[in-house]
C-alpha atoms as a PDB file:
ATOM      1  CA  UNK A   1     -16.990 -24.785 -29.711  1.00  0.00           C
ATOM      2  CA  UNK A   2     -17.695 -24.928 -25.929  1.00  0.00           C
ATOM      3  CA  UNK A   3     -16.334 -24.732 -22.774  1.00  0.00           C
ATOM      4  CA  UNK A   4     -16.890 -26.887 -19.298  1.00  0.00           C
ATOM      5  CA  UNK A   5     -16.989 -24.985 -16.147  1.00  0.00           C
ATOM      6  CA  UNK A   6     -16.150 -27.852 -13.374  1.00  0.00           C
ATOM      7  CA  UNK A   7     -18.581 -27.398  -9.971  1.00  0.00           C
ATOM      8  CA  UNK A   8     -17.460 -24.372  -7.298  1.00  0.00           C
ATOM      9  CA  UNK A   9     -18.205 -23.448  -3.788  1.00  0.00           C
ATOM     10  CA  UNK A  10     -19.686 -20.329  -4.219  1.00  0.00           C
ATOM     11  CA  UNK A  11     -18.661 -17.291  -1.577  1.00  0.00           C
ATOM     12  CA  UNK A  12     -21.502 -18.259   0.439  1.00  0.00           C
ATOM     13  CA  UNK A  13     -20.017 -21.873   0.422  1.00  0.00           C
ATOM     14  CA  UNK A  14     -23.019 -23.201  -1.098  1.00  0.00           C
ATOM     15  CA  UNK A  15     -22.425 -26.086  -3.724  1.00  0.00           C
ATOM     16  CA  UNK A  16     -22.495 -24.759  -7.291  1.00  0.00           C
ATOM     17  CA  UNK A  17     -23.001 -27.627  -9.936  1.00  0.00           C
ATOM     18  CA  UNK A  18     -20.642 -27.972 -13.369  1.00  0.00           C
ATOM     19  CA  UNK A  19     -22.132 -26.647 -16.739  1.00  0.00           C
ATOM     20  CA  UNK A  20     -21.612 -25.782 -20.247  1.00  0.00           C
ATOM     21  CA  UNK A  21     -20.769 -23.055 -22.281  1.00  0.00           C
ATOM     22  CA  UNK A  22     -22.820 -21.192 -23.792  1.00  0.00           C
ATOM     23  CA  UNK A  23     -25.728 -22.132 -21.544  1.00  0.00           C
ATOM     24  CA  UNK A  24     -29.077 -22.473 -22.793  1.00  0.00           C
ATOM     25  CA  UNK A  25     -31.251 -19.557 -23.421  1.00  0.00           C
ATOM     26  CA  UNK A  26     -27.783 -17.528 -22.987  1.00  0.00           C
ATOM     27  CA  UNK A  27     -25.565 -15.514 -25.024  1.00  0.00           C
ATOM     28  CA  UNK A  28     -24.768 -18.059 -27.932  1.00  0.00           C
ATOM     29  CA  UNK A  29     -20.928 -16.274 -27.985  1.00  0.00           C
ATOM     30  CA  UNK A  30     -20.319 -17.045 -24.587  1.00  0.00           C
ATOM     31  CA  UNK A  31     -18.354 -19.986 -24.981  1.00  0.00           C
ATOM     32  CA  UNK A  32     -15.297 -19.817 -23.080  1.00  0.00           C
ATOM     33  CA  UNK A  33     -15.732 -20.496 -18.768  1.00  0.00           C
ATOM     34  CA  UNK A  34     -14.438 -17.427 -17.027  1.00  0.00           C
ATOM     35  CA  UNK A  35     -13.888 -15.766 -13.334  1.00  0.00           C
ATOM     36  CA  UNK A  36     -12.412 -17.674 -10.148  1.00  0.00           C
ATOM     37  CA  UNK A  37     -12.822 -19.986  -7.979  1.00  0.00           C
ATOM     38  CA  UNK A  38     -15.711 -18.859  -6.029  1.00  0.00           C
ATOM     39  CA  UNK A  39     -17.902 -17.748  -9.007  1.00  0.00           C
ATOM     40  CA  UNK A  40     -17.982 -18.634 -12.634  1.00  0.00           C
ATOM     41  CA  UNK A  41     -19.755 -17.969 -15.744  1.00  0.00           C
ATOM     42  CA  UNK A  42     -19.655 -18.157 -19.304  1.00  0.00           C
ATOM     43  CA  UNK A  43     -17.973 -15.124 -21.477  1.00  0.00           C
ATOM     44  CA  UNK A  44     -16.775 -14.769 -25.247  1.00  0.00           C
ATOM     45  CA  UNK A  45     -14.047 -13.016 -24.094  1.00  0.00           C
ATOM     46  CA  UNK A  46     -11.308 -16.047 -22.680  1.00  0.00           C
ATOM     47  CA  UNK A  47      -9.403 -13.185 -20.888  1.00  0.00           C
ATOM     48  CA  UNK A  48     -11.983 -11.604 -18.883  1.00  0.00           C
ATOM     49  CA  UNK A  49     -11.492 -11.859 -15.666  1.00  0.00           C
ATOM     50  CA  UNK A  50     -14.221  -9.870 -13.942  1.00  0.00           C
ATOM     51  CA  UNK A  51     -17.861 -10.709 -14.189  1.00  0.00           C
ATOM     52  CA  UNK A  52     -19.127  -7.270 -12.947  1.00  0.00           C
ATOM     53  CA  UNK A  53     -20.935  -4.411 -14.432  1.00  0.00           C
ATOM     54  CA  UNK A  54     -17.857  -1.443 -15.078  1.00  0.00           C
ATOM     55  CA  UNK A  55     -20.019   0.880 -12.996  1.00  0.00           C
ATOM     56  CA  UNK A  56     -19.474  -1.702  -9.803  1.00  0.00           C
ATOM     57  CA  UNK A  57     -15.760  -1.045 -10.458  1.00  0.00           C
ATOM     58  CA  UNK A  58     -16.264   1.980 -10.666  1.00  0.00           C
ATOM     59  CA  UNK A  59     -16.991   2.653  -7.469  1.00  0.00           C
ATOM     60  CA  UNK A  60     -13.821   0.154  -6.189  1.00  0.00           C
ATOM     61  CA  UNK A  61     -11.827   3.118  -7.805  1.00  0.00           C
ATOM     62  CA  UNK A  62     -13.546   6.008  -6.020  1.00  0.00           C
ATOM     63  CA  UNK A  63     -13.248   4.318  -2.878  1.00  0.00           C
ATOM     64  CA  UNK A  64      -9.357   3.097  -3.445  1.00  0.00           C
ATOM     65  CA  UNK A  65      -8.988   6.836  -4.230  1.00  0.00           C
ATOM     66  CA  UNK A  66     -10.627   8.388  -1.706  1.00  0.00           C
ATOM     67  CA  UNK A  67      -8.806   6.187   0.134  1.00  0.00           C
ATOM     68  CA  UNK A  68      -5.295   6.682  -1.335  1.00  0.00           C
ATOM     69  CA  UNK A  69      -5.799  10.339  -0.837  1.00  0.00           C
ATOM     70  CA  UNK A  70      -6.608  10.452   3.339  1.00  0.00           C
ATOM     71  CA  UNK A  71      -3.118   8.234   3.114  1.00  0.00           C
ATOM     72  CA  UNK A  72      -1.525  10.920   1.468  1.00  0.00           C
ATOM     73  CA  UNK A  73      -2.460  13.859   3.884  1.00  0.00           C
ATOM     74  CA  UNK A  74      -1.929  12.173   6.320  1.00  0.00           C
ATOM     75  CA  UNK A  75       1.074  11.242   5.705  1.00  0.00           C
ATOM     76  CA  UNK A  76       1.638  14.967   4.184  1.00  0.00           C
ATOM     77  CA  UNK A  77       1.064  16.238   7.882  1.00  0.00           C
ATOM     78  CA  UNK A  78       3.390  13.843   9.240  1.00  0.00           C
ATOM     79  CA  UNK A  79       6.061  14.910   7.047  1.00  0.00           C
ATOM     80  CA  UNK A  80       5.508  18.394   7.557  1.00  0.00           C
ATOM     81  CA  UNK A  81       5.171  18.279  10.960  1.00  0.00           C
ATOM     82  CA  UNK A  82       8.834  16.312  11.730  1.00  0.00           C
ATOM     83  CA  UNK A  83       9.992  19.078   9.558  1.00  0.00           C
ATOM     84  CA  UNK A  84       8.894  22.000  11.545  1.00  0.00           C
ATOM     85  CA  UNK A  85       9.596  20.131  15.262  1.00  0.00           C
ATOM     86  CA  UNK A  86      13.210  19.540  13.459  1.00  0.00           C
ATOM     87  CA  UNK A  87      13.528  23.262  12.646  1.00  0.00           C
ATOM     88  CA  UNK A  88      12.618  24.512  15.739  1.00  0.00           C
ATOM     89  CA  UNK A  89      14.884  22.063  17.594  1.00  0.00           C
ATOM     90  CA  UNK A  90      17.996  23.379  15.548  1.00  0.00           C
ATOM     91  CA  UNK A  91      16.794  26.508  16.036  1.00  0.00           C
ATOM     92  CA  UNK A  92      16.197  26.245  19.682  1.00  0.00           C
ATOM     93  CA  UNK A  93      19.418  25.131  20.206  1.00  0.00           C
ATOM     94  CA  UNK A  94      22.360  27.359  22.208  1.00  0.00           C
ATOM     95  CA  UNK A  95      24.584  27.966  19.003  1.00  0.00           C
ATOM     96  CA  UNK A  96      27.904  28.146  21.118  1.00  0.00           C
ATOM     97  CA  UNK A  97      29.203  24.990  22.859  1.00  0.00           C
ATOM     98  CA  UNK A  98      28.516  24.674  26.407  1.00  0.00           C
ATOM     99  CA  UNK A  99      31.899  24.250  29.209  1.00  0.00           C
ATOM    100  CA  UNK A 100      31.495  21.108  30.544  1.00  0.00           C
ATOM    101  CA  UNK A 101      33.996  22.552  33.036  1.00  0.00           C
ATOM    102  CA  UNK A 102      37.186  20.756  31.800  1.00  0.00           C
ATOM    103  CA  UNK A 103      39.848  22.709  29.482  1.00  0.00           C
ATOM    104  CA  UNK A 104      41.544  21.192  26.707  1.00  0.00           C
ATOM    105  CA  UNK A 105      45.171  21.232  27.277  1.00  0.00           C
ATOM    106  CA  UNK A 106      47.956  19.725  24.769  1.00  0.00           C
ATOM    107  CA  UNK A 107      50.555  17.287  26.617  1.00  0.00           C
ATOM    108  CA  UNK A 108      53.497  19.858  25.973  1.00  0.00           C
ATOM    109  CA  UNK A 109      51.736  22.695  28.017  1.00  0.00           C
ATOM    110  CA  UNK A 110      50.979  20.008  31.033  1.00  0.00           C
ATOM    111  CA  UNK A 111      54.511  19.421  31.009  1.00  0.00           C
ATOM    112  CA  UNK A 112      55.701  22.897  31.442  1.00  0.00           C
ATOM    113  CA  UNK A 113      52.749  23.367  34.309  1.00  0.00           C
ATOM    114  CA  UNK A 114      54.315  20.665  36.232  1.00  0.00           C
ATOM    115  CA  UNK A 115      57.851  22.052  35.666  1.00  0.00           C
ATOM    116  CA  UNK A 116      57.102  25.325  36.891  1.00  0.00           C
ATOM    117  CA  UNK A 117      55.367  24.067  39.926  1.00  0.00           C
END
């Protein structure tokens, strides 16, 4: 059994010619053409997707974490501090109503005014 990988541009967008699988003086169970469209290579495995060594991913995962985690505070301190500038708002606040100067009168009781005057 064997495999053809067609031609690529590689990342670099140099020219990458077609070839078989399992290329000569390779890995004679490499017979299936795996990765994308930039870089390709011959793997037994016909659903691996990644041509690098796990310690390259690895890092990826350290970084995404490291990454993920400055997100997180920061958004951590964000949360926190709309919290506390909310509390001490409400807190701040005069807790009876202020007169705005006009009284609140029922229509009955502006009738009777006007009656006695």
């Amino acid at each position: 059994m064997s495999a053809e990988c067609s031609g690529y541009l590689s990342a670099d967008k140099v020219p990458v010619s077609g070839f078989s699988c399992p290329r000569a003086g390779g890995d004679a169970r490499a017979v299936y053409c795996c990765g994308f469209q930039d870089v390709k290579y011959c793997c037994d495995d016909p659903h691996s997707f990644f041509p690098y060594e796990h310690g390259y991913m690895w890092w990826l995962s350290v970084g995404a974490l490291v990454g993920l985690s400055i997100a997180a505070v920061v958004l951590f301190a964000f949360i926190i501090t709309v919290c506390v500038l909310c509390y001490l708002f409400m807190s701040t606040k005069p807790r009876s109503k202020l007169d705005t100067g006009l009284s609140l009168q029922t229509a009955g009781s502006e009738t009777r005014r006007s009656s006695i005057c």
